[in-house]
Protein backbone atom coordinates (compact mmCIF):
# COMPACT_ATOMS: atom_id res chain seq x y z
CA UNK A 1 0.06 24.16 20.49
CA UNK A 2 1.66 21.26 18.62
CA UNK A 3 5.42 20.25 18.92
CA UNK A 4 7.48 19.51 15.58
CA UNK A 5 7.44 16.08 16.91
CA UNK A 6 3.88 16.08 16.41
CA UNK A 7 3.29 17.86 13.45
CA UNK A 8 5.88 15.73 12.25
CA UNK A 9 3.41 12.50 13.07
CA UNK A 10 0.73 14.08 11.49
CA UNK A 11 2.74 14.64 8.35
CA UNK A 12 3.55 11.47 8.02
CA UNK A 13 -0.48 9.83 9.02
CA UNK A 14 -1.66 12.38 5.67
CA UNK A 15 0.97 10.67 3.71
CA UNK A 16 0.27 7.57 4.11
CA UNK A 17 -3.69 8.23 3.99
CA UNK A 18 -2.52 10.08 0.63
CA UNK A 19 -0.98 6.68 -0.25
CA UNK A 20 -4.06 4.71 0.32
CA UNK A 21 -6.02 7.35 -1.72
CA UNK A 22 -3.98 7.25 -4.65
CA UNK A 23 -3.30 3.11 -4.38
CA UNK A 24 -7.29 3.26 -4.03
CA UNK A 25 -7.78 5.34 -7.31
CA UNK A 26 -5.29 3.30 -9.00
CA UNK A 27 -6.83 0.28 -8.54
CA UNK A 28 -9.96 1.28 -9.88
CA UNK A 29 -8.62 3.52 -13.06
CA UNK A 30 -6.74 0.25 -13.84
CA UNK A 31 -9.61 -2.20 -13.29
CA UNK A 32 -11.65 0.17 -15.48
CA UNK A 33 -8.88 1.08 -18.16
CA UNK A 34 -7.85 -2.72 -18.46
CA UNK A 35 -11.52 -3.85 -18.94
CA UNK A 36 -12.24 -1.26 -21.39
CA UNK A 37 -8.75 -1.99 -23.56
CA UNK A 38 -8.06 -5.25 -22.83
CA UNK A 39 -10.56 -7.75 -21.30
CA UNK A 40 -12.47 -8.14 -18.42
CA UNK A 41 -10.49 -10.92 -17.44
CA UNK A 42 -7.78 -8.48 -17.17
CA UNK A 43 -9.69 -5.95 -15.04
CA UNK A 44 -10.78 -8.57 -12.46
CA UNK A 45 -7.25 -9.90 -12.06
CA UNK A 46 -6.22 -5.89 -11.69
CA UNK A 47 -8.48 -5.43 -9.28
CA UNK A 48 -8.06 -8.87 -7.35
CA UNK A 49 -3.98 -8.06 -7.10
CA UNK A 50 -4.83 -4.36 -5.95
CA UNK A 51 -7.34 -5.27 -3.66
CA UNK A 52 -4.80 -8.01 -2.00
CA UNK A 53 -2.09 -5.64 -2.39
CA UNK A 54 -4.12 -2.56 -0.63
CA UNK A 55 -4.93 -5.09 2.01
CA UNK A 56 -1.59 -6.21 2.71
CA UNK A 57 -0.25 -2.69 2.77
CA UNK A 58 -2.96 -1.36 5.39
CA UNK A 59 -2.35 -4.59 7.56
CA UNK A 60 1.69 -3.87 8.12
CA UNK A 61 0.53 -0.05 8.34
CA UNK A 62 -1.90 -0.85 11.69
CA UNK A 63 1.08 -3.71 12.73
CA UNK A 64 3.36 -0.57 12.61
CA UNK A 65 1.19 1.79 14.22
CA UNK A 66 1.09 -0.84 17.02
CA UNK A 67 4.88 -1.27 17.07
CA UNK A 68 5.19 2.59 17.35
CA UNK A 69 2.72 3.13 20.00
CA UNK A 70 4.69 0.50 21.92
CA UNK A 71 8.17 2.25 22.19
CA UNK A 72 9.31 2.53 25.81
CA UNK A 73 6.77 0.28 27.48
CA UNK A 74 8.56 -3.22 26.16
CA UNK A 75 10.61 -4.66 23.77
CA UNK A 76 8.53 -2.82 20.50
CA UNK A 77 9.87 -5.87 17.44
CA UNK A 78 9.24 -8.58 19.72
CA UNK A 79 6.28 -10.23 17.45
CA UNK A 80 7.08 -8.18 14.27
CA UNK A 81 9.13 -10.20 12.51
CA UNK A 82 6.68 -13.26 12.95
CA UNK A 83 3.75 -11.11 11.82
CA UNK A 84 5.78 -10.00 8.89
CA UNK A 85 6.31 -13.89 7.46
CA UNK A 86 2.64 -14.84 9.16
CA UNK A 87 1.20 -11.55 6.22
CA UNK A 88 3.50 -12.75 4.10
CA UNK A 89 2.60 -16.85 4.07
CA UNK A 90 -1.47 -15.72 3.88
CA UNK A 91 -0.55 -13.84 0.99
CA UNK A 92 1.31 -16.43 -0.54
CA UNK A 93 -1.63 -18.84 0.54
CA UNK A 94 -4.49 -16.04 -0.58
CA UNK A 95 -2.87 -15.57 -4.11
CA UNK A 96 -2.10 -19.64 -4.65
CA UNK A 97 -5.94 -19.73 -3.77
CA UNK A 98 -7.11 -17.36 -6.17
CA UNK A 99 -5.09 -18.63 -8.54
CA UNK A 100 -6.52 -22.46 -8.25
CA UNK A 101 -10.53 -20.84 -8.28
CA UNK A 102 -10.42 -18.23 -10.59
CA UNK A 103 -8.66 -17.99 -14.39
CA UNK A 104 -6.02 -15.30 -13.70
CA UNK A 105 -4.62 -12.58 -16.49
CA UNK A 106 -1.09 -12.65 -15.14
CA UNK A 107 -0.39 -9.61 -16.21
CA UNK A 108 -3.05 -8.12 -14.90
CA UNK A 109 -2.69 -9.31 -11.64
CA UNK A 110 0.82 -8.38 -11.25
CA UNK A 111 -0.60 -4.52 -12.40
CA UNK A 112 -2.86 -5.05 -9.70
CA UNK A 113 -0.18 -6.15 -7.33
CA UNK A 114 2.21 -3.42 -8.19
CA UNK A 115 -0.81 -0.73 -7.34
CA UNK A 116 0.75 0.53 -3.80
CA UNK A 117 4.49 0.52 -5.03
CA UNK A 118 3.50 2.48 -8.21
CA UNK A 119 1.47 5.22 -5.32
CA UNK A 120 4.04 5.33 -2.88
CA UNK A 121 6.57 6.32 -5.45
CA UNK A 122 4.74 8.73 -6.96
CA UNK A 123 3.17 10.35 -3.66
CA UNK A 124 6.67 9.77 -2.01
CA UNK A 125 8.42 11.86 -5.26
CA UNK A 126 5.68 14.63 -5.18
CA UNK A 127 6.12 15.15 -1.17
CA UNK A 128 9.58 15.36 -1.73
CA UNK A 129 9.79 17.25 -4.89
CA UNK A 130 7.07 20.05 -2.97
CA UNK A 131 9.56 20.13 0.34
CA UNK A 132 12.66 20.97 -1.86
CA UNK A 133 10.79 23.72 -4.19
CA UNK A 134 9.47 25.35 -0.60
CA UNK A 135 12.98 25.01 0.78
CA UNK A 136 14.65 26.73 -2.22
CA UNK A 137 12.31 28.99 -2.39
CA UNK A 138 12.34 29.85 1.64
């Protein structure tokens, strides 16, 4: 028998994989869209800005898994904060890198980029548009 803490947890670890999913899908409908209207140039710089972007989000979602697991046993935002800037410098460093080797589409890379804000809005908005409608309705 689960508690409502739990089912609670696991709630919240199908969101998330439901935010990878749809980031995932994302990414690859715009890689493929953008080649196909635009220009391949385009679709790699989509799919180099999701890719780093996907990567960045599941990185902060296993350092928060970490922080969570750590509750009660010591201080649990002891080495967050430097992880946090460490991500953020390497992506500063990764995209300044890219940038330098390969000939960017800007705004294709910032569609890329923008992949896992764009999916946890709309997954977020869905989730929350199904709880109200089975709230009303209950």
């Amino acid at each position: 028998m689960t508690t409502e803490a739990e089912q609670k947890q696991e709630d919240d670890y199908i969101l998330l994989r439901r935010i990878e999913q749809c980031s995932l899908l994302f990414i690859l409908l715009l890689a493929l869209g953008g080649g196909y209207w635009f220009s391949s140039q385009f679709a790699v710089s989509a799919l180099l800005g999701g890719t780093v972007s996907l990567g960045s989000f599941l990185l902060l979602k296993r350092t928060m898994m970490q922080l969570v697991s750590r509750i009660g046993t010591q201080n649990p935002a002891a080495g967050f904060a430097f992880k946090f800037y460490l991500r953020l410098l390497m992506l500063a460093l990764l995209l300044a890198a890219l940038g330098m080797s390969v000939h960017l589409h800007l705004p294709g890379l910032l569609a890329g980029l923008s992949t896992v804000m764009v999916s946890v809005i709309g997954v977020v908005l869905i989730r929350g548009l199904m709880d109200f409608y089975h709230a009303k309705g209950a």
